[in-house]
Each structure stands twice: as structure tokens, then as C-alpha cells.
N, C-alpha and C. Protein backbone atom coordinates (compact mmCIF):
# COMPACT_ATOMS: atom_id res chain seq x y z
N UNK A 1 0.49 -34.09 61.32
CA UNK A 1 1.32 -35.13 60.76
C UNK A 1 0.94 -36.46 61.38
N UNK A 2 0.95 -37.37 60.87
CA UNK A 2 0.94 -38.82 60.77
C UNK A 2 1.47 -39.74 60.19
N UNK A 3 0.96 -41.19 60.55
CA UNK A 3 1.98 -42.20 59.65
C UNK A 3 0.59 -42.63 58.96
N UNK A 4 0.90 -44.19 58.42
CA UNK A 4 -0.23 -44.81 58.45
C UNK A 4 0.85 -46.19 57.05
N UNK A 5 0.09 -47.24 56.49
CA UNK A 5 0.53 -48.28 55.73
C UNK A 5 -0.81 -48.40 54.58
N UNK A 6 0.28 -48.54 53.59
CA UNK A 6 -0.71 -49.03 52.52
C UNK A 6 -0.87 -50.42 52.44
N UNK A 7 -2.18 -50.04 52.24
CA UNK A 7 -2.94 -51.71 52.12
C UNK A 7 -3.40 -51.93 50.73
N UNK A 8 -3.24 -51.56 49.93
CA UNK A 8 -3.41 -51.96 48.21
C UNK A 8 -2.76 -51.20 47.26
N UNK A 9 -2.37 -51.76 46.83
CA UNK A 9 -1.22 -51.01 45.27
C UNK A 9 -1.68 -49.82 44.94
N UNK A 10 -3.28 -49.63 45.06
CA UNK A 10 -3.66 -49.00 44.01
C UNK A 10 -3.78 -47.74 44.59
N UNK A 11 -3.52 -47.55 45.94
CA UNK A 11 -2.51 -46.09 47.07
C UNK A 11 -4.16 -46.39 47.75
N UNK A 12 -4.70 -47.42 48.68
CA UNK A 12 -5.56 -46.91 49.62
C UNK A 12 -4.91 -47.22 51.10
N UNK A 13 -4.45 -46.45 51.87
CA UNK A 13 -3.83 -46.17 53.33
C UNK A 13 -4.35 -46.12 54.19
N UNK A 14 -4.10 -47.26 55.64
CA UNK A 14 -4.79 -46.99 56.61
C UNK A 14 -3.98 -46.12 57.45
N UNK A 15 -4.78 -45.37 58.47
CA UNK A 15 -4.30 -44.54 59.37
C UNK A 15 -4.81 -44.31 60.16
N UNK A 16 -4.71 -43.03 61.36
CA UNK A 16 -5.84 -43.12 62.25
C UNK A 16 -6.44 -42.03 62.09
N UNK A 17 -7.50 -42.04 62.63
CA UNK A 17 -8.53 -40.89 62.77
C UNK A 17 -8.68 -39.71 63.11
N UNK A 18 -7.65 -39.98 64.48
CA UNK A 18 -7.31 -38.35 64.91
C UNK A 18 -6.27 -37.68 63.77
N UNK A 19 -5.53 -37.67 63.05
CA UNK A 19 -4.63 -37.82 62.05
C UNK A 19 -5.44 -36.75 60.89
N UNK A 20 -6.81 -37.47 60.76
CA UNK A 20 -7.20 -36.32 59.94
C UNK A 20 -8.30 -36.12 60.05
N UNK A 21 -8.93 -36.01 61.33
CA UNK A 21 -10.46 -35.71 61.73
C UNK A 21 -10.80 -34.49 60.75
N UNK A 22 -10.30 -33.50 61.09
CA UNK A 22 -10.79 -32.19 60.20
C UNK A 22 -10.13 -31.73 59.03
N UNK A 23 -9.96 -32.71 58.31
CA UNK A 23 -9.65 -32.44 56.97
C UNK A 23 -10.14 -33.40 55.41
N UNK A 24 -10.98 -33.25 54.93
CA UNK A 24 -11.58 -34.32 54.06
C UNK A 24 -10.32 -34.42 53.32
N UNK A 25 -9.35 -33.91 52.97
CA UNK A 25 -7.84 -34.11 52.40
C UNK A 25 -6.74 -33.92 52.77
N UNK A 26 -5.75 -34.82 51.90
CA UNK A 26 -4.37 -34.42 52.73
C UNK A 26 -3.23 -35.05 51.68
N UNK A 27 -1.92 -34.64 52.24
CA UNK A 27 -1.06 -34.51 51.08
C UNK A 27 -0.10 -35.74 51.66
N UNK A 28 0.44 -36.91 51.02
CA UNK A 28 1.01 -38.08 51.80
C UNK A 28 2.74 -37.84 51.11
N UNK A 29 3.22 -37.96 51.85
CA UNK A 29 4.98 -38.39 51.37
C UNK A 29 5.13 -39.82 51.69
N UNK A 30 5.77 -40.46 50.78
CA UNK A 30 6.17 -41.73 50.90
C UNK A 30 7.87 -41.82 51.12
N UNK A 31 8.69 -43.23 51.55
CA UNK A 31 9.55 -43.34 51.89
C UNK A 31 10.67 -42.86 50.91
N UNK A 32 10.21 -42.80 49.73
CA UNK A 32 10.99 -43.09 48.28
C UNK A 32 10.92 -41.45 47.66
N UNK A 33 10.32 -40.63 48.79
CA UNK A 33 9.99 -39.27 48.29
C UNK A 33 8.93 -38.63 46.97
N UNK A 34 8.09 -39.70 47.07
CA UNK A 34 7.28 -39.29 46.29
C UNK A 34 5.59 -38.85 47.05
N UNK A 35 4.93 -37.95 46.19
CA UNK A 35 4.19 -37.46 47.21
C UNK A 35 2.74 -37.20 46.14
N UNK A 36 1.33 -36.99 47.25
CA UNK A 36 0.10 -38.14 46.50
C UNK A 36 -0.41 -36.75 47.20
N UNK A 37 -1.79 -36.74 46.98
CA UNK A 37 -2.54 -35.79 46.72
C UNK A 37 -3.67 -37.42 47.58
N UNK A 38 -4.55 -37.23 48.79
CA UNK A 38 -5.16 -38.31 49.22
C UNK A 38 -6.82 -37.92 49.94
N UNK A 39 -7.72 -38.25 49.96
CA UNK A 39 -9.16 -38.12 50.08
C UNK A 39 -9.13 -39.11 51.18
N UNK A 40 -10.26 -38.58 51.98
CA UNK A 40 -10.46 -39.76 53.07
C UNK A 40 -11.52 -40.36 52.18
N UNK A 41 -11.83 -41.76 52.45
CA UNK A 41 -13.05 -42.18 52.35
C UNK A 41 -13.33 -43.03 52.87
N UNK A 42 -13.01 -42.79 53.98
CA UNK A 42 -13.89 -43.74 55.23
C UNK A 42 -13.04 -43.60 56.49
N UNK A 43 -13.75 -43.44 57.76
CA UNK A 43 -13.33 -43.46 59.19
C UNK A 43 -14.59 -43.83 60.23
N UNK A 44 -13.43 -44.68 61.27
CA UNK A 44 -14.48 -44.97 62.20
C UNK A 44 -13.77 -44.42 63.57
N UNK A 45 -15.01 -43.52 64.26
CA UNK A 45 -14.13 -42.93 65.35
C UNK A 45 -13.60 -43.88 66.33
N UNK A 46 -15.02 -44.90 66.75
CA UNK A 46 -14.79 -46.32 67.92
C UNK A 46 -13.37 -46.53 68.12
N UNK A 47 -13.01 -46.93 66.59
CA UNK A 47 -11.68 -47.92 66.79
C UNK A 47 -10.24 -46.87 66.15
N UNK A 48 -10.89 -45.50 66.20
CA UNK A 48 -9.64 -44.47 65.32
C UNK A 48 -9.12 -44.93 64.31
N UNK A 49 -9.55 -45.53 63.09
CA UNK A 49 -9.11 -45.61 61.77
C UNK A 49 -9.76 -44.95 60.95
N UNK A 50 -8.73 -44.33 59.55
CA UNK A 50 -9.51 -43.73 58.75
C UNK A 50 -8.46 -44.56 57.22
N UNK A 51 -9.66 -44.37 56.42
CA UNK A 51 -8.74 -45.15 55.14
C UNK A 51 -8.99 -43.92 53.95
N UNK A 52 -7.94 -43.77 53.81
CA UNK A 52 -7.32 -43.09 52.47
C UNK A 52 -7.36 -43.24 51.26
N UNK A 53 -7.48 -42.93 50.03
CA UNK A 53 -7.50 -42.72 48.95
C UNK A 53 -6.61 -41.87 48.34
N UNK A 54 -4.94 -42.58 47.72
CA UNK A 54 -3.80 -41.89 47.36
C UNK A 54 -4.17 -41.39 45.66
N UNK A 55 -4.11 -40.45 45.63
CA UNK A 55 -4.84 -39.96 43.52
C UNK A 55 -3.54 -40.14 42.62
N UNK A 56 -3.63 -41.05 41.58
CA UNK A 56 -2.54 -41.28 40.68
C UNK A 56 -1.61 -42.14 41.37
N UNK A 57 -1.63 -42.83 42.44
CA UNK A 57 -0.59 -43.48 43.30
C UNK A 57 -1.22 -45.19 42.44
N UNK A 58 -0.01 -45.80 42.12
CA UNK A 58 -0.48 -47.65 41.45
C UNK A 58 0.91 -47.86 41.52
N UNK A 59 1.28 -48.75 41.81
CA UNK A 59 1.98 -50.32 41.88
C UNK A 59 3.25 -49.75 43.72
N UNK A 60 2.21 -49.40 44.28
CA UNK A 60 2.77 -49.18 45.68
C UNK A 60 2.85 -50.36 46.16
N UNK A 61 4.10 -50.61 47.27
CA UNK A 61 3.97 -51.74 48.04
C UNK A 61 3.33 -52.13 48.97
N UNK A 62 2.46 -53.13 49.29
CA UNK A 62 1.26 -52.74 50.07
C UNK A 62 1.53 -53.80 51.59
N UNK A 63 1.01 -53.38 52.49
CA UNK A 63 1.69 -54.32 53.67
C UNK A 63 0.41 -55.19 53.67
N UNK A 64 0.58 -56.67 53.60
CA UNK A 64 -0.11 -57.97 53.77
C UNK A 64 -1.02 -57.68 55.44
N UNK A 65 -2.03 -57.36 55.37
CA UNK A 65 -2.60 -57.80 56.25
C UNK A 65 -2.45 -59.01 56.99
N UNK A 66 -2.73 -59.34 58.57
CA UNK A 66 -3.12 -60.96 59.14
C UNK A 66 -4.51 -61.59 59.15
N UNK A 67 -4.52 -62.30 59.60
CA UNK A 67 -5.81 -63.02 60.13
C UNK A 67 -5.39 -62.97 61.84
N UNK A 68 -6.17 -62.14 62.38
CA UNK A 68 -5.92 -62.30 64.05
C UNK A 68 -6.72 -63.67 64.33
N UNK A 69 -7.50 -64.45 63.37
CA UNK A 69 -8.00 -65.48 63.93
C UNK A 69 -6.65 -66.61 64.18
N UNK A 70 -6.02 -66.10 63.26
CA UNK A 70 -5.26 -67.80 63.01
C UNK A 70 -3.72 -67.31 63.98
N UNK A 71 -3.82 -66.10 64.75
CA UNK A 71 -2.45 -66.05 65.68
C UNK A 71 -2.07 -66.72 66.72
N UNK A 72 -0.81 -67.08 67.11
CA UNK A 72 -0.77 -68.03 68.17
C UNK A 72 0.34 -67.01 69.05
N UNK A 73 0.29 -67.49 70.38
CA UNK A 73 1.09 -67.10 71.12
C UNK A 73 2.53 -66.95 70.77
N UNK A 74 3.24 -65.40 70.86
CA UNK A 74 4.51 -65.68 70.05
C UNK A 74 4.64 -64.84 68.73
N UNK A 75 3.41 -64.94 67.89
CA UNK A 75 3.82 -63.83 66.77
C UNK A 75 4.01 -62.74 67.41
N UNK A 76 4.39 -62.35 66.32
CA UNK A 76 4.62 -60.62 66.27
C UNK A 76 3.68 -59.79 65.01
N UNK A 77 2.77 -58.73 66.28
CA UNK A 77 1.95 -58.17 65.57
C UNK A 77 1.96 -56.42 65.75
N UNK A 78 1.28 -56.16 65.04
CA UNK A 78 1.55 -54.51 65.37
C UNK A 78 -0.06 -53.95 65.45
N UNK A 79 -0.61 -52.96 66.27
CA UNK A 79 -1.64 -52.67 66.85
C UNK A 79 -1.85 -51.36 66.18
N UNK A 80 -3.12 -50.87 65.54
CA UNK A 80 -3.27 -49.71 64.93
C UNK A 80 -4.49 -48.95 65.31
N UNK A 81 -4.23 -47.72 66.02
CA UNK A 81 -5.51 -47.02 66.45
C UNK A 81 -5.54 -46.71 68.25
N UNK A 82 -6.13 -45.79 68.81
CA UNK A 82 -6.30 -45.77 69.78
C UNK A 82 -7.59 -45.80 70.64
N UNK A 83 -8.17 -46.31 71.04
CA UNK A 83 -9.20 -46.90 71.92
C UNK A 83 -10.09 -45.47 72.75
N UNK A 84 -9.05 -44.67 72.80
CA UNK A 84 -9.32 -43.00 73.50
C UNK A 84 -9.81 -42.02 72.67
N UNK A 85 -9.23 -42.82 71.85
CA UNK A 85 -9.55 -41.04 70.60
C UNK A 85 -11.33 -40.84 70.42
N UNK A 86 -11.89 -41.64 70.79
CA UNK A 86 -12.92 -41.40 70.42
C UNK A 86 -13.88 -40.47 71.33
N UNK A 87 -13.04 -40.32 72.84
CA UNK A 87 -13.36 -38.78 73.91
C UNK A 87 -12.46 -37.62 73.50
N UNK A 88 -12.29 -37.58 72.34
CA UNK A 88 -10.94 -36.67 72.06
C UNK A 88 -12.49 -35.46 71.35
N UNK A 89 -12.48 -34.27 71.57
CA UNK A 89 -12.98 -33.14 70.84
C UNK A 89 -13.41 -33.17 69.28
């Protein structure tokens, strides 16, 4: 089990890596109880992200990415991935 946020309507989800190292698929529940049938297609171990592919999932709400260039002291940001996972088995 895992979490992870959609980043485009059209159901592609980031998450992390350890989450679904050994599984090219996986089955997602959303908040609203609806539930997606999802493909990895793409992970990087370095930084533990893997991005998702939700099947039949469109007009999801998708969380706005930042620009870490343009942050100033004071926002509020949220950090995704772990830095370790990549000595993980």
C-alpha cells in the first residue's frame, strides 16, 4: 500500500518507487471511492519516484505542481520520495 497525487486529469500519479518496485501494475482507490486499474510507466530509483498510468480515469483533480525555483523562505511545500530507497533490496 501507498499514497501518491495526481498530476494530470487524464489519471497519471506520482508516487514512490518502493511502493511498487515489483509490480509493473496496480489497482488505485481514490478519495471519492472510485477505483482504476494503473501501469507504471516510468521510475527513477535515485530520487524514489515512479509515475503511473490510471486506465479509463479523465477529468481527475490534479494537484498543481511548484516551481522550487521561484520559492522563498516561508512557503509551504511538501517533499516526495526518499533519498534511501535506493540501498533498499
Amino acid at each position: 500500500m501507498g499514497s501518491g497525487f495526481v498530476i494530470s486529469a487524464d489519471g497519471y500519479i506520482l508516487t514512490n518507487n518502493h511502493v511498487v518496485m515489483r509490480q509493473p501494475r496496480s489497482r488505485l482507490s481514490s478519495a471519492d471511492g472510485k477505483e482504476y486499474d494503473a501501469k507504471v510507466v516510468g521510475r527513477d530509483l535515485k530520487t524514489d519516484l515512479a509515475l503511473l498510468k490510471a486506465e479509463g480515469a479523465s477529468a481527475l483533480h490534479a494537484l498543481q505542481l511548484g516551481d522550487s525555483d521561484s520559492l522563498k523562505v516561508g512557503n509551504w511545500v511538501v517533499a516526495v520520495g526518499s533519498p534511501l530507497a535506493s540501498s533498499r533490496p
